[in-house]
Protein backbone atom coordinates (compact mmCIF):
# COMPACT_ATOMS: atom_id res chain seq x y z
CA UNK A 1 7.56 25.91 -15.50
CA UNK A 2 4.55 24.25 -13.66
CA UNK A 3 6.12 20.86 -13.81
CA UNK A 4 9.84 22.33 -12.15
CA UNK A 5 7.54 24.42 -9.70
CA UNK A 6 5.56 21.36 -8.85
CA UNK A 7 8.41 19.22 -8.09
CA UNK A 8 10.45 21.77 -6.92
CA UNK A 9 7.93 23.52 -4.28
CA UNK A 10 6.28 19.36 -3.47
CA UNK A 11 9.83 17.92 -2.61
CA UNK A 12 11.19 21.17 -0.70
CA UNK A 13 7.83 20.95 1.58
CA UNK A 14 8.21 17.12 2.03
CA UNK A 15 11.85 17.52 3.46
CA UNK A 16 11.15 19.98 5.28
CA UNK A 17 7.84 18.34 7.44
CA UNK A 18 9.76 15.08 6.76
CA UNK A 19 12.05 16.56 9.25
CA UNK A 20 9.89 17.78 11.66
CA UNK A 21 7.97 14.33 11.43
CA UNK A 22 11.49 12.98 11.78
CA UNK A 23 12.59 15.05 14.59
CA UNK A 24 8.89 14.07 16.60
CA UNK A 25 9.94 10.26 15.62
CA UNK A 26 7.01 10.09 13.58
CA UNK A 27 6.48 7.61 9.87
CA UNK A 28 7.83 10.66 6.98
CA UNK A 29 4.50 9.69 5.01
CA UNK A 30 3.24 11.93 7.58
CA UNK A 31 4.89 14.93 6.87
CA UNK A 32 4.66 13.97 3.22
CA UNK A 33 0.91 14.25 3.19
CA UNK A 34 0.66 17.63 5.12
CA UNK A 35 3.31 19.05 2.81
CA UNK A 36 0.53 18.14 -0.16
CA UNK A 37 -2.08 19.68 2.03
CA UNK A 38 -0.33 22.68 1.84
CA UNK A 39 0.54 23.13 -1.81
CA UNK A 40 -3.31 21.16 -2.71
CA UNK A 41 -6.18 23.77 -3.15
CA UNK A 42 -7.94 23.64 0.13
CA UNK A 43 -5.46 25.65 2.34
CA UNK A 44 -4.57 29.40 1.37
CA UNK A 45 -1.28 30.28 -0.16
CA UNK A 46 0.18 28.94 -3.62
CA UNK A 47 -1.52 26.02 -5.26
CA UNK A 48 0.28 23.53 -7.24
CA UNK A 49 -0.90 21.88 -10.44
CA UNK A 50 -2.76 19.24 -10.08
CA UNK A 51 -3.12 18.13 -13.14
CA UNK A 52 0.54 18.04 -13.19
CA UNK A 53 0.48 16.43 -9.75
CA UNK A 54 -1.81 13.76 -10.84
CA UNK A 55 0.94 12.85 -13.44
CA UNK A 56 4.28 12.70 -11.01
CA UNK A 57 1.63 10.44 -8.32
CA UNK A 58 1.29 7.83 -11.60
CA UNK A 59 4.83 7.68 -11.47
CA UNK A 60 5.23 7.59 -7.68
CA UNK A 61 2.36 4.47 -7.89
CA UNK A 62 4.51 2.24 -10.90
CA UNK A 63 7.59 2.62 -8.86
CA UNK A 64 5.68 1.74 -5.41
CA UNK A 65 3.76 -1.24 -7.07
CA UNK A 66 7.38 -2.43 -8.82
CA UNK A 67 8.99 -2.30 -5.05
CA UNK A 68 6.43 -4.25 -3.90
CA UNK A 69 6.91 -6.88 -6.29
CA UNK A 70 10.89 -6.54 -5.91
CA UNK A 71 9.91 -7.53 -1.92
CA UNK A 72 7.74 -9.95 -2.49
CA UNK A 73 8.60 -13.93 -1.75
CA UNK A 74 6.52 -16.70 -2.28
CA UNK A 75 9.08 -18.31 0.62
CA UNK A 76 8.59 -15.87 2.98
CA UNK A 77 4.08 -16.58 2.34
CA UNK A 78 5.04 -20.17 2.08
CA UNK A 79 6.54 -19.87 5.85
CA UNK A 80 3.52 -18.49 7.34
CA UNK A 81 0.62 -19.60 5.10
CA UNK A 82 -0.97 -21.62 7.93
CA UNK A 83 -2.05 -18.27 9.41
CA UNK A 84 -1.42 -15.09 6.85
CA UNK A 85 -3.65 -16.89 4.05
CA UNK A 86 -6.59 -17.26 6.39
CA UNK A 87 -5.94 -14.21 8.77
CA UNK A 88 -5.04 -11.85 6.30
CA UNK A 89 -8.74 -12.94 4.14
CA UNK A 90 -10.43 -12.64 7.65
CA UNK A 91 -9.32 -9.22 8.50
CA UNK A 92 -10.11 -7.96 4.98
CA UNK A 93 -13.34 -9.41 5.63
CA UNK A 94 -14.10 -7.58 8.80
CA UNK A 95 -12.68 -4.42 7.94
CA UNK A 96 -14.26 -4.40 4.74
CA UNK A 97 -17.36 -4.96 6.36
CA UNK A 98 -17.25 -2.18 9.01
CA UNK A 99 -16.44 0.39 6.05
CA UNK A 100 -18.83 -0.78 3.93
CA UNK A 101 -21.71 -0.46 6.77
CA UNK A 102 -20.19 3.07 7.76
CA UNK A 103 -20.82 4.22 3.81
CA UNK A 104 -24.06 2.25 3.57
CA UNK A 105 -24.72 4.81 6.52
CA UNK A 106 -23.41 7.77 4.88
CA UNK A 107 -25.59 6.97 1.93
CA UNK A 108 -22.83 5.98 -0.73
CA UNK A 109 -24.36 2.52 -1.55
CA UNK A 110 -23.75 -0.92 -1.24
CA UNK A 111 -20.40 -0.96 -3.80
CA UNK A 112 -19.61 2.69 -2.66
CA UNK A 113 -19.62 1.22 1.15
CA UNK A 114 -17.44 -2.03 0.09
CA UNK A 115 -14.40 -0.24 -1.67
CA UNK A 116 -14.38 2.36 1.20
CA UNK A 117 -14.10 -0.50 3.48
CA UNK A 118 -11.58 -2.62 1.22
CA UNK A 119 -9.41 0.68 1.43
CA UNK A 120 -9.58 0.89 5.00
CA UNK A 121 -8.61 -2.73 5.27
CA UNK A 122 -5.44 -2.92 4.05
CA UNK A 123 -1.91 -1.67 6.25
CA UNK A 124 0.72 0.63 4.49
CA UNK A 125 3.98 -1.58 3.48
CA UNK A 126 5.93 1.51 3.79
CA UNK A 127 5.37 2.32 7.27
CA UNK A 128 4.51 -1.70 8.23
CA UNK A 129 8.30 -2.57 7.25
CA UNK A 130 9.69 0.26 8.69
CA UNK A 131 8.11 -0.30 11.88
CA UNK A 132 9.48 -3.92 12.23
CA UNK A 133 13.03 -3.03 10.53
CA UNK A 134 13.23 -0.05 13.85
CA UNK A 135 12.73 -3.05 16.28
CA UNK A 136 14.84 -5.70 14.47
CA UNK A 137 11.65 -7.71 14.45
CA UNK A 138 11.78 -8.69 10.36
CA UNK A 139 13.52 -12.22 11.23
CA UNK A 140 11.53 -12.74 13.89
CA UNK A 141 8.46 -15.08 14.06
CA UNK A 142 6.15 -12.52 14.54
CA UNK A 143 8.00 -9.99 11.54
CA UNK A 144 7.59 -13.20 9.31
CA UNK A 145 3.89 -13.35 10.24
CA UNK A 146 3.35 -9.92 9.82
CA UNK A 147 5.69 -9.54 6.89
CA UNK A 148 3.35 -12.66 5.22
CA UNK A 149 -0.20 -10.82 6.05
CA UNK A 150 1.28 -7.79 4.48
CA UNK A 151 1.70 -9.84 1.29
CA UNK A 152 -1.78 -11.61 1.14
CA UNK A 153 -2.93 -8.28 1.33
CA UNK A 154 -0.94 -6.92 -0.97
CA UNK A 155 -1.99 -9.61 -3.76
CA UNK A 156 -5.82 -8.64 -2.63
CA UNK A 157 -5.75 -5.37 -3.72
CA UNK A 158 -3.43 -6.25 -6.81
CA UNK A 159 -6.95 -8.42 -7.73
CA UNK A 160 -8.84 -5.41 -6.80
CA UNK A 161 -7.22 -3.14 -9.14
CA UNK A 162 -8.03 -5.09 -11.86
CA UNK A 163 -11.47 -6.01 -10.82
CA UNK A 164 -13.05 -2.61 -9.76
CA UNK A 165 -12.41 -0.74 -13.34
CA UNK A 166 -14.67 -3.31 -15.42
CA UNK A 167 -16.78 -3.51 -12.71
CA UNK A 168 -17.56 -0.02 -11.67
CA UNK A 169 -21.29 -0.23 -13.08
CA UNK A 170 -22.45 -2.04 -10.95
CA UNK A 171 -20.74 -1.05 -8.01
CA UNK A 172 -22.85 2.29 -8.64
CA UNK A 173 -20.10 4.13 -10.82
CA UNK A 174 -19.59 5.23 -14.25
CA UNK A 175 -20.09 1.59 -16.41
CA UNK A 176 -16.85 2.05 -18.57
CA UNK A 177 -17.25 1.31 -22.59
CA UNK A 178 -17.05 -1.95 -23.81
CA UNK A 179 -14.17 -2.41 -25.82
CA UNK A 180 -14.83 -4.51 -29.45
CA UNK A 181 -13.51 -7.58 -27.79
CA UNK A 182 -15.84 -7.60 -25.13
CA UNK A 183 -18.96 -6.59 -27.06
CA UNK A 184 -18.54 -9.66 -29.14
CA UNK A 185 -18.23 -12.04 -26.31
CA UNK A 186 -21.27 -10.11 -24.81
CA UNK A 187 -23.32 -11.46 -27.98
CA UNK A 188 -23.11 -14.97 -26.47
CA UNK A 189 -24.91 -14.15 -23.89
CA UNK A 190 -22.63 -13.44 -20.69
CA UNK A 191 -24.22 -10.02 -20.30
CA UNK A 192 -22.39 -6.86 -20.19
CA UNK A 193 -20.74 -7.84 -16.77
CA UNK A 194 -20.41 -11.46 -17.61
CA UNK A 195 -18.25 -10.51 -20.79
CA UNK A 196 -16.41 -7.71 -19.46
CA UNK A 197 -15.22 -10.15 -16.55
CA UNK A 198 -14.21 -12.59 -18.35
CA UNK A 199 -12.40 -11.00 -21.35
CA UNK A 200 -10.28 -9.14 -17.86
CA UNK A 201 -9.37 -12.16 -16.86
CA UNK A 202 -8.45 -13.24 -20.44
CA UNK A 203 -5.86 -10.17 -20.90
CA UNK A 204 -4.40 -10.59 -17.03
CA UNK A 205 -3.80 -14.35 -18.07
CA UNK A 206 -2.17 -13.15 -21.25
CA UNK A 207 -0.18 -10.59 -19.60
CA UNK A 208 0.74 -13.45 -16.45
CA UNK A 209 1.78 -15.80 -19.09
CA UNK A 210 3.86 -14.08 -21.01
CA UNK A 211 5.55 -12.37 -17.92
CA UNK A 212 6.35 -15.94 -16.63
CA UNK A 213 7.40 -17.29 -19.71
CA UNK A 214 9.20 -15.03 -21.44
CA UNK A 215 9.35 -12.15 -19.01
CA UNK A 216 11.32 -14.55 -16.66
CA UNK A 217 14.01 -15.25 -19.35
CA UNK A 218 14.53 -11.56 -20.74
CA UNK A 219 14.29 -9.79 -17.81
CA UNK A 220 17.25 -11.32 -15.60
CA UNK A 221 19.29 -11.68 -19.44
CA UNK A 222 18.71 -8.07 -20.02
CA UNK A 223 20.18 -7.33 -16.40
CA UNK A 224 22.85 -9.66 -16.56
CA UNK A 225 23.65 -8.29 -19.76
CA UNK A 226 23.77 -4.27 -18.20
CA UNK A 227 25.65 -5.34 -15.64
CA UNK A 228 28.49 -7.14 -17.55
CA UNK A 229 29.51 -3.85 -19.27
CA UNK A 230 30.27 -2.49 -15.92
CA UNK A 231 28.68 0.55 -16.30
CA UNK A 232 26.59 1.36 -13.47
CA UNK A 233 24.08 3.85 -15.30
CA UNK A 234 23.54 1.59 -18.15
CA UNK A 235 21.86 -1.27 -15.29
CA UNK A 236 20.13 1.69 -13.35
CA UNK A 237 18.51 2.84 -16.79
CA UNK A 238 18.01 -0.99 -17.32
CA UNK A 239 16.05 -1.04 -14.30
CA UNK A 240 13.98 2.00 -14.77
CA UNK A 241 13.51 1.08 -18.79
CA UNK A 242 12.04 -2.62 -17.55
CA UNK A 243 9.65 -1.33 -14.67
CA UNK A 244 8.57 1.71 -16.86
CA UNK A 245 8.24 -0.18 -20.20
CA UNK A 246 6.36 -3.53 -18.90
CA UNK A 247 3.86 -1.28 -16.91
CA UNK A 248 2.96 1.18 -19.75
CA UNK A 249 2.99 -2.25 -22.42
CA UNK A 250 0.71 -3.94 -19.90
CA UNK A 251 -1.78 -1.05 -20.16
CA UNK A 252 -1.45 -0.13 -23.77
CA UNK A 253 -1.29 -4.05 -25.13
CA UNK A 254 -3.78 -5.85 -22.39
CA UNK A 255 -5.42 -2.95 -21.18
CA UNK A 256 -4.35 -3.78 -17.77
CA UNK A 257 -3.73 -1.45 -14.49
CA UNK A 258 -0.28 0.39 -15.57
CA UNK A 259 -0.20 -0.71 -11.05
CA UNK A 260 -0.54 -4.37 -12.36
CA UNK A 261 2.11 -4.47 -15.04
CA UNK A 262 4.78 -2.48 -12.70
CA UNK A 263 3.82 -5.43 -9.63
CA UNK A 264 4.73 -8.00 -12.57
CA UNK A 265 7.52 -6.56 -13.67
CA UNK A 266 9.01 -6.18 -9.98
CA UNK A 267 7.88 -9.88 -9.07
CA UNK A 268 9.71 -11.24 -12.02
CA UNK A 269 12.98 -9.33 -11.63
CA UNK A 270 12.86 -10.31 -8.15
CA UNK A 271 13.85 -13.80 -9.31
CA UNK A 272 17.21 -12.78 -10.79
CA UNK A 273 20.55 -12.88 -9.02
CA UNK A 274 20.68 -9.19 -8.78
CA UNK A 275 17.58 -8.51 -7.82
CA UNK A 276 19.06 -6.64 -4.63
CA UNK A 277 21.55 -4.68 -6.54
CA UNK A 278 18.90 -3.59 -8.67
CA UNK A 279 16.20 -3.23 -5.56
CA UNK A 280 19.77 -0.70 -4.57
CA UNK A 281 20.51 1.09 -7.25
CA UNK A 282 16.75 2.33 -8.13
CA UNK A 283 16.04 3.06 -4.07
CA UNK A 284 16.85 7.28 -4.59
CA UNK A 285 14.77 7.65 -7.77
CA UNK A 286 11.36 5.52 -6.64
CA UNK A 287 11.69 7.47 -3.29
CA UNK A 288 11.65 10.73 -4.80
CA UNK A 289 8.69 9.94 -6.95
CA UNK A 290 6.73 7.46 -4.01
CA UNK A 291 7.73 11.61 -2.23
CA UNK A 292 5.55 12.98 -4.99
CA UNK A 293 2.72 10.51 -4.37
CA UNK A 294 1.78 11.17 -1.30
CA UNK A 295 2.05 14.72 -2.02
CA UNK A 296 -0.05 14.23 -4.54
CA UNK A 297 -2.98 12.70 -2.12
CA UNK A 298 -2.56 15.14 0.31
CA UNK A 299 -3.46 17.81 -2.03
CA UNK A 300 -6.63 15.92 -3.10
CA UNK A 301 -7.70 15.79 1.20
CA UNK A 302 -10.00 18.66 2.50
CA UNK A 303 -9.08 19.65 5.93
CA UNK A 304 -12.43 20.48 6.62
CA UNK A 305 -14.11 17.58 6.79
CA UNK A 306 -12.39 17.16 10.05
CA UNK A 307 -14.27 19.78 11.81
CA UNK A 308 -17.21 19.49 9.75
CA UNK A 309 -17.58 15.44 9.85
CA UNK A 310 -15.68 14.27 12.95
CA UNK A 311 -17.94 11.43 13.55
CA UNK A 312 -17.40 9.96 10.38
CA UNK A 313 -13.40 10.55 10.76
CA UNK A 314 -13.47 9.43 14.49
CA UNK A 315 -15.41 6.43 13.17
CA UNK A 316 -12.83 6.04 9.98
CA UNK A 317 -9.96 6.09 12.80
CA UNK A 318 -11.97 3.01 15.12
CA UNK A 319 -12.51 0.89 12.13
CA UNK A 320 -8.42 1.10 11.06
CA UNK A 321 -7.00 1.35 15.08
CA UNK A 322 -10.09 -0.66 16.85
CA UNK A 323 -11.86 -3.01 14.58
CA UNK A 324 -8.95 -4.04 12.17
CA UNK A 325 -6.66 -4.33 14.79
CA UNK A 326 -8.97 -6.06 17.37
CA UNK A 327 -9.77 -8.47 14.53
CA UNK A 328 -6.26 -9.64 13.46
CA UNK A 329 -5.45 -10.29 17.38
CA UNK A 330 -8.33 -12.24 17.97
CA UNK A 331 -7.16 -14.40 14.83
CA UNK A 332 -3.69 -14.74 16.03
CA UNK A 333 -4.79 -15.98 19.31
CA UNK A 334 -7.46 -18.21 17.70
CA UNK A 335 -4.45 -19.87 15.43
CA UNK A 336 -2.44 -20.69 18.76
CA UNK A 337 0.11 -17.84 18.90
CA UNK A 338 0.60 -15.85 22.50
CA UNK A 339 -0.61 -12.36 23.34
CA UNK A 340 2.39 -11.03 22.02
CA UNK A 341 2.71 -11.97 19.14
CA UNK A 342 -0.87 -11.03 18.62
CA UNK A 343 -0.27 -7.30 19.98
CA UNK A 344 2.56 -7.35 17.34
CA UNK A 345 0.29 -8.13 14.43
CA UNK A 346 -2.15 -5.89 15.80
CA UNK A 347 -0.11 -2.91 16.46
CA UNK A 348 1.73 -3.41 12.51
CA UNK A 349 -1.85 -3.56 10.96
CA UNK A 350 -3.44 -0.25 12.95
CA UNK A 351 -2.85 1.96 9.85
CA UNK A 352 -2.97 2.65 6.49
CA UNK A 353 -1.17 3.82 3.54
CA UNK A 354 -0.45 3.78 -0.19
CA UNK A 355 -2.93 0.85 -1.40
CA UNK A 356 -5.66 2.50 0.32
CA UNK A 357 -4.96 5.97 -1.49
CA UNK A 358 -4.50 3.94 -4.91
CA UNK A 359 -8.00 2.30 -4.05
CA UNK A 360 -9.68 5.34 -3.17
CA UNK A 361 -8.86 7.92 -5.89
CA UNK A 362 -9.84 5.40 -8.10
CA UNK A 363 -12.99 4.87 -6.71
CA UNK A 364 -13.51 8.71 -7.20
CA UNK A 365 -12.47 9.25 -10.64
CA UNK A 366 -15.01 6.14 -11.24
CA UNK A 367 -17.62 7.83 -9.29
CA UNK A 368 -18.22 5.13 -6.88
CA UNK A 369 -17.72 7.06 -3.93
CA UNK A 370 -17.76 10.71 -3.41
CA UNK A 371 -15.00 12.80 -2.64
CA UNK A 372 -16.06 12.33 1.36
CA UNK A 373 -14.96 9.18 0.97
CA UNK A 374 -11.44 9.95 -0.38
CA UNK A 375 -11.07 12.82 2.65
CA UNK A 376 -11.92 10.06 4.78
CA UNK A 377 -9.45 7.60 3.96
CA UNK A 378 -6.63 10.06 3.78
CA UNK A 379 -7.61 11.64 7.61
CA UNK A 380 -7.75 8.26 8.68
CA UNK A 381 -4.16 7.46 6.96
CA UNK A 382 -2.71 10.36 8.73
CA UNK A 383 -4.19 10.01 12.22
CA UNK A 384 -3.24 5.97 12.19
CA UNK A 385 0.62 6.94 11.35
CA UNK A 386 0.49 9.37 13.66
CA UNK A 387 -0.76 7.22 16.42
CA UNK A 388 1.00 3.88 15.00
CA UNK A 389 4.17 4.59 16.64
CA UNK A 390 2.90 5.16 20.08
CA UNK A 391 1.13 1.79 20.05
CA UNK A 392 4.70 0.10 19.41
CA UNK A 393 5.83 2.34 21.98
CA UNK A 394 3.55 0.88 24.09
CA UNK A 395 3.80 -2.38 23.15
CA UNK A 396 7.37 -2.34 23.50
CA UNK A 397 7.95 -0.12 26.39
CA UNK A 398 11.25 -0.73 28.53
CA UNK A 399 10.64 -3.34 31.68
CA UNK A 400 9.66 -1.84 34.65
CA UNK A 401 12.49 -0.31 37.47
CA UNK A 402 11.75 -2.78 40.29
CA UNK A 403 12.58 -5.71 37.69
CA UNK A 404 16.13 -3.84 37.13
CA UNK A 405 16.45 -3.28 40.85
CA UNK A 406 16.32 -7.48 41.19
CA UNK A 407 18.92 -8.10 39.00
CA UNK A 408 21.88 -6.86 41.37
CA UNK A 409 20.15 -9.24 44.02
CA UNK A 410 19.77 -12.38 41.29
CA UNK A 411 23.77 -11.82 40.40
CA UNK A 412 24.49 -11.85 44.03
CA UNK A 413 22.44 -14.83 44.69
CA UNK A 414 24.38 -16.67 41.94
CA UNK A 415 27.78 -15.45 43.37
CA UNK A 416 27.45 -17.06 46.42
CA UNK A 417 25.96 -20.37 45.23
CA UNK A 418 29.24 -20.58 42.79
């Protein structure tokens, strides 16, 4: 019964503030994350398990991390290098650096500081994509810009992922145990870091090897193959059996982020034919579960810390809307694009979603930052989507009346020169 009253009570609350944040033209992550901070254990009233909860949001982050890979293209980043390489790094940069200063402040340390900032710095694809798709802005030169900074990103926190576990020593966190492997590498005298770095990069090579070599011929086979006994469950179980099964073989065979492996397995399946039927026919069952994930971090956010640190969440809020923002318009402009196409960019990037809760809860259960940290991120996340669709508002607002009032006198001007 707790895992049917979990996911009965999470998804009946998401739909219904889904609605609301619907009706009020708000991003649904919005409504998704107050529906967790009802059922979490900071507000009165029934409390769902979290343990349990914890669980459903591992699910929710393999099938987010396999539908980014499933969207990403190496020809749309190819388009746009010039300026998403270099302005997406810069950003980072900044933002990272902001955050980090703001927890160096708080008193969380130097590595404490730096993954607070990294989670600050990086937008939400969800509400990103959905922004651009509402304004039919995704073919456009600024939705390819944006759409190519979303994926630089995207590939710097996939590095992060795998970085900040064997590292989380000496950011100031709990130094995890050295597995046999690394110990004996360690005897040649890399030092405990040294070794564990290395041997990481040794099993994500492994795991990026086979994925490209093999993974690229048995993946599209095995969905060619569902899909030519015309049975439409057998390629949606497919699906699910190749993101599921690569992520947990990642973790259990190269001891890599179960994130990692589902990003991989997305990326490579991405590269077959039906890639989009697949992307299709999955799109119900990683919703409901990318539902549960968000639920799942809003039951891990404190409400409190609102009223009892607002000028660490008003400064959380200026570093996503203010500094990020500020700093990926002053790079458009410096790369030769006009003001409005740097507002676009701008406006896109002033939020921030599902990377930075991935970032952040692992940064707690590591102990490099406290549990400040995570309420932090997640107020932040919810005030930026809040206010993210009043900056496109603004952005975008309809021309002004005395430009409509010309037109009549424009058409009438052309009628009597013809």
């Amino acid at each position: 019964m707790p895992l049917i009253t979990t996911m009965a009570v999470g998804l009946a609350i998401a739909f219904v503030l889904g609605l609301v944040a619907h009706r009020l033209r708000m991003p649904l992550i919005a409504g998704y994350l107050a529906a967790g901070v009802i059922i979490g254990p900071f507000t009165p009233g029934y409390v769902a398990d979290q343990d349990i909860a914890a669980q459903l949001a591992e699910m929710g982050v393999i099938l987010l991390m396999f539908g980014v890979g499933l969207h990403f293209s190496i020809k749309d980043l190819m388009s746009v290098k010039g300026i998403a390489v270099p302005g997406a790094l810069a950003q980072i940069a900044v933002a990272t650096a902001a955050g980090a200063l703001l927890g160096w402040l708080l008193g969380w340390g130097i590595g404490g500081g730096l993954l607070f900032g990294l989670a600050l710095s990086v937008a939400s694809t969800v509400v990103l994509l959905r922004a651009l798709q509402e304004r039919d802005l995704i073919a456009t030169e600024k939705g390819r810009i944006a759409v190519g900074w979303l994926i630089v990103e995207d590939l710097v926190m996939v590095l992060a992922l795998v970085l900040i576990p064997p590292l989380a020593g000496l950011l100031g966190g709990q130094e995890q145990p050295m597995d046999a492997e690394t110990a004996q590498v360690a005897q040649y005298g890399l030092g405990t870091v040294g070794a564990t770095i290395l041997v990481t990069f040794a099993k994500v090579a492994a795991f990026v090897a086979i994925m490209l070599v093999v993974g690229r011929r048995v993946i599209p086979w095995t969905l060619e193959f569902a899909a030519n006994t015309g049975q439409r469950e057998l390629f949606r179980l497919a699906v699910l059996a190749i993101a599921l099964g690569v992520a947990a073989g990642a973790a259990a065979v190269f001891g890599v982020s179960l994130a990692l492996g589902a990003f991989f397995a997305g990326m490579v399946m991405a590269g077959s034919t039906l890639s989009a039927q697949a992307l299709k026919d999955t799109l119900p069952f990683r919703d409901a579960f990318a539902v549960l994930f968000f639920v799942s971090v809003g039951m891990l956010f404190d409400p409190t810390v609102l009223w009892q640190q607002p000028f660490s969440v008003m400064v959380t809020v200026l570093i996503i809307i203010g500094v990020k923002s500020a700093a990926a318009f002053g790079i458009v402009r410096a790369f030769g694009h006009d003001r409005t196409t740097g507002l676009t960019i701008a406006a896109a990037l002033a939020q921030i979603g599902e990377f930075s809760f991935i970032l952040i809860v692992m940064g707690v259960k590591l102990d490099i930052v406290p549990t400040d940290a995570r309420d932090l991120v997640v107020a932040g996340a919810l005030i930026s989507i809040l206010v993210n669709p009043l900056l496109f508002r603004m952005l975008f607002a309809p021309k002004a009346p005395v430009e409509a009032k010309a037109e009549p006198e424009i058409e009438a001007e052309a009628d009597a020169r013809a």
